[in-house]
Protein backbone atom coordinates (compact mmCIF):
# COMPACT_ATOMS: atom_id res chain seq x y z
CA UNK A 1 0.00 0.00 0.00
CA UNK A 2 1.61 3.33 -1.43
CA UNK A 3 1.75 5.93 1.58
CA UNK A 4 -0.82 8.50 -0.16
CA UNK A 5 -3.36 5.38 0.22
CA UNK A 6 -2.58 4.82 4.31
CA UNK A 7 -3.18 8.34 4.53
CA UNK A 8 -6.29 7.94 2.86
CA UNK A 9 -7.53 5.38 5.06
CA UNK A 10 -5.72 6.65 8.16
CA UNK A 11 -8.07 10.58 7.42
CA UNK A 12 -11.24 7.85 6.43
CA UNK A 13 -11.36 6.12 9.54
CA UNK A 14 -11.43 9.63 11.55
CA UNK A 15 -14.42 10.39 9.69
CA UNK A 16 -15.95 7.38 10.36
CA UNK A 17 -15.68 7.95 14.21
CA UNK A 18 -17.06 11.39 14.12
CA UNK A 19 -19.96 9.72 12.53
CA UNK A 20 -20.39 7.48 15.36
CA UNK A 21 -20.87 10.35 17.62
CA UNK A 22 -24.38 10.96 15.59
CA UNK A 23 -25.80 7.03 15.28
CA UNK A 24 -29.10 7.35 16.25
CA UNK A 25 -29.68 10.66 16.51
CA UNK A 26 -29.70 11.64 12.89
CA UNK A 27 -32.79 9.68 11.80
CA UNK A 28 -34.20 9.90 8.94
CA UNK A 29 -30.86 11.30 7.97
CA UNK A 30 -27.46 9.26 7.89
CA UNK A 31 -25.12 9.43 10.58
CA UNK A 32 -22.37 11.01 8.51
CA UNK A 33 -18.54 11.97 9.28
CA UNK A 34 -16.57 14.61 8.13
CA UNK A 35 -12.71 15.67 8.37
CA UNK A 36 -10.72 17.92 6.56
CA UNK A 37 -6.96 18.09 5.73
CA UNK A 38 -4.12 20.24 4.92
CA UNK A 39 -0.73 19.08 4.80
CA UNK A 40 -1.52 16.23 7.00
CA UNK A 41 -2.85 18.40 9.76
CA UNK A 42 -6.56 18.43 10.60
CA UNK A 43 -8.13 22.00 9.93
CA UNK A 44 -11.81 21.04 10.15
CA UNK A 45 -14.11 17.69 10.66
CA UNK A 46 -18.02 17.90 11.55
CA UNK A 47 -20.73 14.96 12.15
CA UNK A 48 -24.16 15.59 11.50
CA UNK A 49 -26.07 17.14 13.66
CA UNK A 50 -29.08 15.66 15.80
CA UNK A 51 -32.47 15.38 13.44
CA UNK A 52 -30.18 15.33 10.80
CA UNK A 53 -29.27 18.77 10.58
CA UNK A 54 -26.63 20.43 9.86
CA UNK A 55 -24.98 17.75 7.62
CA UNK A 56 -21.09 16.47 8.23
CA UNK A 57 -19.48 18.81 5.33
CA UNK A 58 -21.50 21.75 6.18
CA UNK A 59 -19.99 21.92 9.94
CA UNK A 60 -16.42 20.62 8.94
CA UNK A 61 -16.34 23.30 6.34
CA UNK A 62 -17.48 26.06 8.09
CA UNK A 63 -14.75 24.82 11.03
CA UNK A 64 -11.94 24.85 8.70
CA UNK A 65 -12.58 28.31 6.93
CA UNK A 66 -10.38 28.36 3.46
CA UNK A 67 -10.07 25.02 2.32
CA UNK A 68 -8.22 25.55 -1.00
CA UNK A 69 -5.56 23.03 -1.31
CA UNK A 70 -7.08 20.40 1.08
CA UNK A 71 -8.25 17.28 0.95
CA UNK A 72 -12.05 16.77 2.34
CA UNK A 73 -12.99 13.25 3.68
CA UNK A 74 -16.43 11.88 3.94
CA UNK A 75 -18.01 8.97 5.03
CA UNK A 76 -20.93 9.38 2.41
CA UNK A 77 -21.53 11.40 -0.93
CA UNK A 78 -22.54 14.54 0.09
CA UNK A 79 -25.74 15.38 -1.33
CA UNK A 80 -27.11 16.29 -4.58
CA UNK A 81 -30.51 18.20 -3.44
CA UNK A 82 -31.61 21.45 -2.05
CA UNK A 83 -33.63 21.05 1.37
CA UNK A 84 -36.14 23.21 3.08
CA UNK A 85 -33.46 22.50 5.69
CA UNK A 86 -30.35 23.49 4.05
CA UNK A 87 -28.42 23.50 0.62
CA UNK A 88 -26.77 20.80 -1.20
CA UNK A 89 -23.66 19.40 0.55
CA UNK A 90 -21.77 18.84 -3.47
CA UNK A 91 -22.87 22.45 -3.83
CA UNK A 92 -21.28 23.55 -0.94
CA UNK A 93 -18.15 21.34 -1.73
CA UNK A 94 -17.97 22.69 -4.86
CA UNK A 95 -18.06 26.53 -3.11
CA UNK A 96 -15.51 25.73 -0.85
CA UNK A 97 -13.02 24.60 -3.85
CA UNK A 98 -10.81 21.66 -1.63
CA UNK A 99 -8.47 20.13 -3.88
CA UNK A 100 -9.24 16.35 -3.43
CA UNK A 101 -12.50 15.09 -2.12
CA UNK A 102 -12.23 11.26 -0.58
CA UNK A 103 -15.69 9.45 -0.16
CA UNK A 104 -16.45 5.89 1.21
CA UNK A 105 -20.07 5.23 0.61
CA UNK A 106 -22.20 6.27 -2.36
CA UNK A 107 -25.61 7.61 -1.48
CA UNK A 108 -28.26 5.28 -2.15
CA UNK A 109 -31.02 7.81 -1.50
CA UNK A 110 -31.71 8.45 -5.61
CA UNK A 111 -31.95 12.26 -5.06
CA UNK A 112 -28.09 11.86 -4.71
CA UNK A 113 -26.68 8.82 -6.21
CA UNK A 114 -23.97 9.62 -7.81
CA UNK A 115 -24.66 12.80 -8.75
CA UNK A 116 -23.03 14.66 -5.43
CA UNK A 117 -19.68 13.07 -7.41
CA UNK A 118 -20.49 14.02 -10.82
CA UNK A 119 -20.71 17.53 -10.03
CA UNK A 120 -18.05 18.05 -7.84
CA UNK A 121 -15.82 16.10 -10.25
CA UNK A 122 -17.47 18.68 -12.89
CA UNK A 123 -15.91 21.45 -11.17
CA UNK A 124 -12.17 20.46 -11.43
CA UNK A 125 -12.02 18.73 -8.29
CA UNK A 126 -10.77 15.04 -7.97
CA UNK A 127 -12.85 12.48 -6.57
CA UNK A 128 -11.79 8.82 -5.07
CA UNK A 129 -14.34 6.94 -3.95
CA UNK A 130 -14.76 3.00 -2.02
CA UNK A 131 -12.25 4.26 0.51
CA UNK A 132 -12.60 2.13 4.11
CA UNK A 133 -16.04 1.27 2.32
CA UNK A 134 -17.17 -1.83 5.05
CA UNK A 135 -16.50 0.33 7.71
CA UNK A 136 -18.79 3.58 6.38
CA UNK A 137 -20.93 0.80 5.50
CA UNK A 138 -21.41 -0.27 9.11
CA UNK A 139 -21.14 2.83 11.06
CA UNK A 140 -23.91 3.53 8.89
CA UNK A 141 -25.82 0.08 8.93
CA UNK A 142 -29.45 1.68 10.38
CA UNK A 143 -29.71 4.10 7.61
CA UNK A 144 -28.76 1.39 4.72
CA UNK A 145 -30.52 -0.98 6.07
CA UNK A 146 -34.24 1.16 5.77
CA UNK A 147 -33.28 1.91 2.28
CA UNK A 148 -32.38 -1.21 1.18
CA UNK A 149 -35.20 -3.39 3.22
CA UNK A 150 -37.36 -0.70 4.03
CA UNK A 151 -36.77 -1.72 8.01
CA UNK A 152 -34.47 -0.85 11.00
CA UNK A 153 -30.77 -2.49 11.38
CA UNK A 154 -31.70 -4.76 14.19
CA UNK A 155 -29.52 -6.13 16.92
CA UNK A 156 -30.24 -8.83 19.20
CA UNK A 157 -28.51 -8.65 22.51
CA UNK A 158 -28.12 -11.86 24.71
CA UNK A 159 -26.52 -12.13 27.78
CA UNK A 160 -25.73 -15.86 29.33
CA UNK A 161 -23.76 -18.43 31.16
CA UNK A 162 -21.20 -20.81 29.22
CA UNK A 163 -24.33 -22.86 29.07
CA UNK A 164 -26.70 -20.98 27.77
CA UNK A 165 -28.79 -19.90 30.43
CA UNK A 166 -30.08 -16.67 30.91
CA UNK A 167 -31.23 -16.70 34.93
CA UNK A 168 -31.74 -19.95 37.12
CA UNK A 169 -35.00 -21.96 36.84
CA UNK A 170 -37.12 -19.69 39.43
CA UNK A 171 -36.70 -16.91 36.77
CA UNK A 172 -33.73 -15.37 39.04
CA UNK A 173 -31.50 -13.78 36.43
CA UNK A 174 -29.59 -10.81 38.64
CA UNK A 175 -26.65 -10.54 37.70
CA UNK A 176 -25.46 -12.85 34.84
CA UNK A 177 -22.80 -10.39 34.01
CA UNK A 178 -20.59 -7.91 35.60
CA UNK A 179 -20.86 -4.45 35.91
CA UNK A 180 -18.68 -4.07 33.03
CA UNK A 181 -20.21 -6.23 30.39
CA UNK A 182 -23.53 -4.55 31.85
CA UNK A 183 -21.88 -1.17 31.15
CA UNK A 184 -21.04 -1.79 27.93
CA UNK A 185 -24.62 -3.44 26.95
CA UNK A 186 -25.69 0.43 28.41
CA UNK A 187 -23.40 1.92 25.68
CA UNK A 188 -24.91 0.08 23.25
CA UNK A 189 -29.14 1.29 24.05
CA UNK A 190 -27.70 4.48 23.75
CA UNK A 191 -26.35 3.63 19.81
CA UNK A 192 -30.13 2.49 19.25
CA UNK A 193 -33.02 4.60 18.79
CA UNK A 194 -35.22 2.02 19.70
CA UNK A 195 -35.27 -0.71 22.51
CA UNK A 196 -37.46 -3.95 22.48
CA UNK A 197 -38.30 -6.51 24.90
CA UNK A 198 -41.16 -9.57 25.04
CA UNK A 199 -44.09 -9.48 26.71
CA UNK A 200 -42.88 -11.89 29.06
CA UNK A 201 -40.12 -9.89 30.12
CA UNK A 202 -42.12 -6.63 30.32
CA UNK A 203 -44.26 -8.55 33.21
CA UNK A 204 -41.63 -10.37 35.07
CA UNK A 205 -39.52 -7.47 35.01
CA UNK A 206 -40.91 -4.33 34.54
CA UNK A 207 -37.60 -3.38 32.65
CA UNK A 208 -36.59 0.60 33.05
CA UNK A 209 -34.72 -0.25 29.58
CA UNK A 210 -32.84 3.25 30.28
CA UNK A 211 -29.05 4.07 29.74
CA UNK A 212 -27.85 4.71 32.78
CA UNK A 213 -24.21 6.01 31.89
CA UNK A 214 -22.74 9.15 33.32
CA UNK A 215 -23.24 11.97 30.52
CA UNK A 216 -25.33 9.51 28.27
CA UNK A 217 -28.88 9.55 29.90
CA UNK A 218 -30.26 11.71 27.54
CA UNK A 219 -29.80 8.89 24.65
CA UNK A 220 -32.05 6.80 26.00
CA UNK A 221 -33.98 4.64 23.83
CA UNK A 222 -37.54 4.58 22.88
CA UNK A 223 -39.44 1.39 24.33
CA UNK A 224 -41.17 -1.56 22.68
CA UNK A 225 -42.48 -4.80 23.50
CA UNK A 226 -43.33 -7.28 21.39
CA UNK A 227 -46.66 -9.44 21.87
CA UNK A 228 -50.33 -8.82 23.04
CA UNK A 229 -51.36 -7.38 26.10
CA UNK A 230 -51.52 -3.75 27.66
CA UNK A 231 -48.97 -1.22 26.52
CA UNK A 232 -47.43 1.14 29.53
CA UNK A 233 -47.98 4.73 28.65
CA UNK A 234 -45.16 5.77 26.45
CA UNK A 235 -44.22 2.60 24.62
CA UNK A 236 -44.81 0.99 21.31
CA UNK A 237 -46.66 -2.30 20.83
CA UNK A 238 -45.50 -4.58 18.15
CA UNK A 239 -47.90 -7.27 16.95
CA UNK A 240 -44.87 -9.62 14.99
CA UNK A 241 -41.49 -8.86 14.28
CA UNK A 242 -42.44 -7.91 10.94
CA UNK A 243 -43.76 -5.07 12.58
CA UNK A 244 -40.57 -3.21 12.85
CA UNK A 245 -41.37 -1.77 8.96
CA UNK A 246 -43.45 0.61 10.28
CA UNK A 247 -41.55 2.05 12.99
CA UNK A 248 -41.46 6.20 12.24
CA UNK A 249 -37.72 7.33 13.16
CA UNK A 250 -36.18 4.19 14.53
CA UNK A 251 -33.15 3.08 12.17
CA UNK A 252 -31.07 0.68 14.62
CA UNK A 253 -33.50 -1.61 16.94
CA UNK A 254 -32.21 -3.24 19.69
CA UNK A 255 -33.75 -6.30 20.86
CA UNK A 256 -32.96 -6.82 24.50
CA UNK A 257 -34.96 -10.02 25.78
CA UNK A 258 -36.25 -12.64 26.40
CA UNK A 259 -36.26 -16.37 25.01
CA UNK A 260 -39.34 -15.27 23.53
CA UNK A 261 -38.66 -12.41 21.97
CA UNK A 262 -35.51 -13.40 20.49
CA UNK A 263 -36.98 -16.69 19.35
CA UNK A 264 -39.17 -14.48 16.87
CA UNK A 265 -37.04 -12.25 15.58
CA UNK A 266 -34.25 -15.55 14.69
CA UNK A 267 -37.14 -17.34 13.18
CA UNK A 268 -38.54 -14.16 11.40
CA UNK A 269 -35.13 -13.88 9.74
CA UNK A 270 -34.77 -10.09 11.21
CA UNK A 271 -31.97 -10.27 13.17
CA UNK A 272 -28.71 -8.31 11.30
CA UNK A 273 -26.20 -8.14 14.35
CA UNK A 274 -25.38 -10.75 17.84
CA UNK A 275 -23.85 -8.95 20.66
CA UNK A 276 -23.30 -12.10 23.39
CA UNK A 277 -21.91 -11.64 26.52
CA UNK A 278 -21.28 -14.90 27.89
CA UNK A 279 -20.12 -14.98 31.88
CA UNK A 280 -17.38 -17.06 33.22
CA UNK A 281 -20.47 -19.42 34.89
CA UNK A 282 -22.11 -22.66 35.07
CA UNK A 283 -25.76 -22.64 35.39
CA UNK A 284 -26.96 -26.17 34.96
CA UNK A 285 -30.79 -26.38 35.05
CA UNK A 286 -31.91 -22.46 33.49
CA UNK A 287 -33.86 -20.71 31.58
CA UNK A 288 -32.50 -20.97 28.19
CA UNK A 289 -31.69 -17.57 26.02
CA UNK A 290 -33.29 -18.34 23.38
CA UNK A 291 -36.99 -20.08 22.22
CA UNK A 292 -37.48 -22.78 19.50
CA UNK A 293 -36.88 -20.86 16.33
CA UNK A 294 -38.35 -24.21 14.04
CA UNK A 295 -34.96 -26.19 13.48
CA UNK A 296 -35.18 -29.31 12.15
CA UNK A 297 -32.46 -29.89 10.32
CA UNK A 298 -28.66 -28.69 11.90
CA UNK A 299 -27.13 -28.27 8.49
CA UNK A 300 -29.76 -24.91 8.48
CA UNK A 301 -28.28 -24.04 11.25
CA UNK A 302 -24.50 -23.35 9.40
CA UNK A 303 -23.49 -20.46 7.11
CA UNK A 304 -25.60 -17.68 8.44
CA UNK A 305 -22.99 -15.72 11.26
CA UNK A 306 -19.98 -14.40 10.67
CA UNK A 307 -17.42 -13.74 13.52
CA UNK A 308 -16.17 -10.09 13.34
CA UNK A 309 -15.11 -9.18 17.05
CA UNK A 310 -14.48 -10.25 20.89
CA UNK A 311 -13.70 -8.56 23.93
CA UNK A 312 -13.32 -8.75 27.16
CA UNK A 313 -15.45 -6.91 29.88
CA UNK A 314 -14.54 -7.36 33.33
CA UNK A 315 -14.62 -11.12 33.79
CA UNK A 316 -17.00 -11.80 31.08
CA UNK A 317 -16.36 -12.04 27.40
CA UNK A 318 -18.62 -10.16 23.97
CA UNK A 319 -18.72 -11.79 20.62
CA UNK A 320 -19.85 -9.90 18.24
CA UNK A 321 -21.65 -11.62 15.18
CA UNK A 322 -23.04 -10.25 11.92
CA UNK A 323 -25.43 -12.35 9.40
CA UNK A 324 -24.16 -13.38 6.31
């Protein structure tokens, strides 16, 4: 890899963790990163804002000032159309004159696609595009996913013993994890817009479903519980997984419990991302983590995760799965 390419990717993946700082507050927008370099100094970067507003380039431009000579990194092509809200992001790129533009993602939305590129590349200015594309692609996974399937990027989060369990046979369940693991699964409502739980659950436990994180209470998810019954004031009933299509401003979903629950969405074939957090413990006779999800046959079983990260948290360990 030449050294102008590191760079590239080096000045990409910045981008891409500004645009983190916007996941799930951006809705119906992208969560989009910006950054914005001179003579491989930083002189301006920008996410979008929350509700979507003002978009990545917009803020890392008007940081940076004069941007003649610089090279402007994005996680997604900035936009082709003029909004009640504000003007076109190539339009703005164009104004602004940088001498390199670097872009990971394409726009789907067809207002854009491709066209943010053509004109910039129009006015003189050189375009590379596909740049730390995966990565865009999954700091960016809610947003792609309602284009593409017309539904929310949905996570299921499960958090058990090394056998499986997810609380003793009385229904006892507190704690499986540590503090840490418990920490990070906190982190993780707050990267959702949207948090779901079974009907079962809801009763037994009369979840708070909050993130309770210094600094990070105000990203607490919306509520949702899956199955019949009555809904508490401020939550959203869903009938069947399928549901999820019609969810207004919810791009990530996290599903959070129980067997039940998580049963559906496996068997409903709505389940994009596994977060399991497995404790250092034996449980024996347990509730198990997950329902019957209609297996008959184990070769159905193969082929459908992909491994694509572990950690440790305190004692206990995450493995992070994606379907294929």
């Amino acid at each position: 890899m030449s050294h102008a390419a590191a760079d590239d990717r080096r000045w990409m993946a910045s981008a891409i963790a500004l645009a983190g700082r916007g996941r799930a507050r951006t809705t119906p927008n992208p969560n989009v990163g910006c950054v914005i370099v001179r003579d491989g100094r930083v002189i301006g970067r920008g996410w979008t804002g929350a509700g979507g507003r003002p978009h990545a380039e917009a803020v890392a431009i008007e940081a940076a000032g004069d941007i003649a000579g610089a090279t402007l990194y994005v996680t997604l092509e900035p936009c082709a159309h003029v909004s009640t809200r504000g003007p076109a992001c190539a339009d703005l790129v164009v104004a602004a004159n940088p001498a390199r533009v670097v872009i990971a993602l394409r726009d789907p939305d067809p207002r854009t696609d491709g066209q943010g590129i053509a004109r910039i590349e129009a006015a003189g200015i050189a375009v590379t595009t596909g740049v730390e594309a995966p990565a865009a692609r999954a700091s960016m996974a809610g947003f792609l996913s309602r284009r593409a399937r017309g539904r929310p990027h949905v996570t299921l989060k499960l958090a058990t013993s090394l056998d499986g369990r997810i609380a003793l046979a009385d229904g006892s369940s507190r704690w499986i994890t540590s503090a840490a693991a418990r920490a990070h699964a906190h982190l993780e409502r707050s990267r959702h817009e949207m948090i779901l739980v079974g009907r079962g659950t809801l009763d037994a436990d009369a979840p708070l479903l909050d993130v309770r994180l210094p600094g990070l209470a105000d990203r607490s998810p919306r509520r949702a519980v899956l199955g019949h019954g009555e809904t508490p004031d401020g939550w959203t009933a869903l009938r069947t997984p399928s549901d999820i299509a019609t969810l207004d401003g919810v791009d990530h979903l996290f599903v959070e419990g129980g067997a039940g629950a998580a049963a559906a969405f496996l068997t409903a074939d709505l389940v994009d991302r596994l977060l399991l957090y497995t404790a250092p413990i034996i449980v024996g006779e347990g509730r198990s983590a997950i329902g019957d999800i209609g297996l008959t046959d184990l070769a159905a079983a193969h082929g459908r995760w992909r491994f694509t990260d572990t950690r440790t948290l305190g004692i206990d360990r995450l493995s992070i799965y994606e379907r294929i």
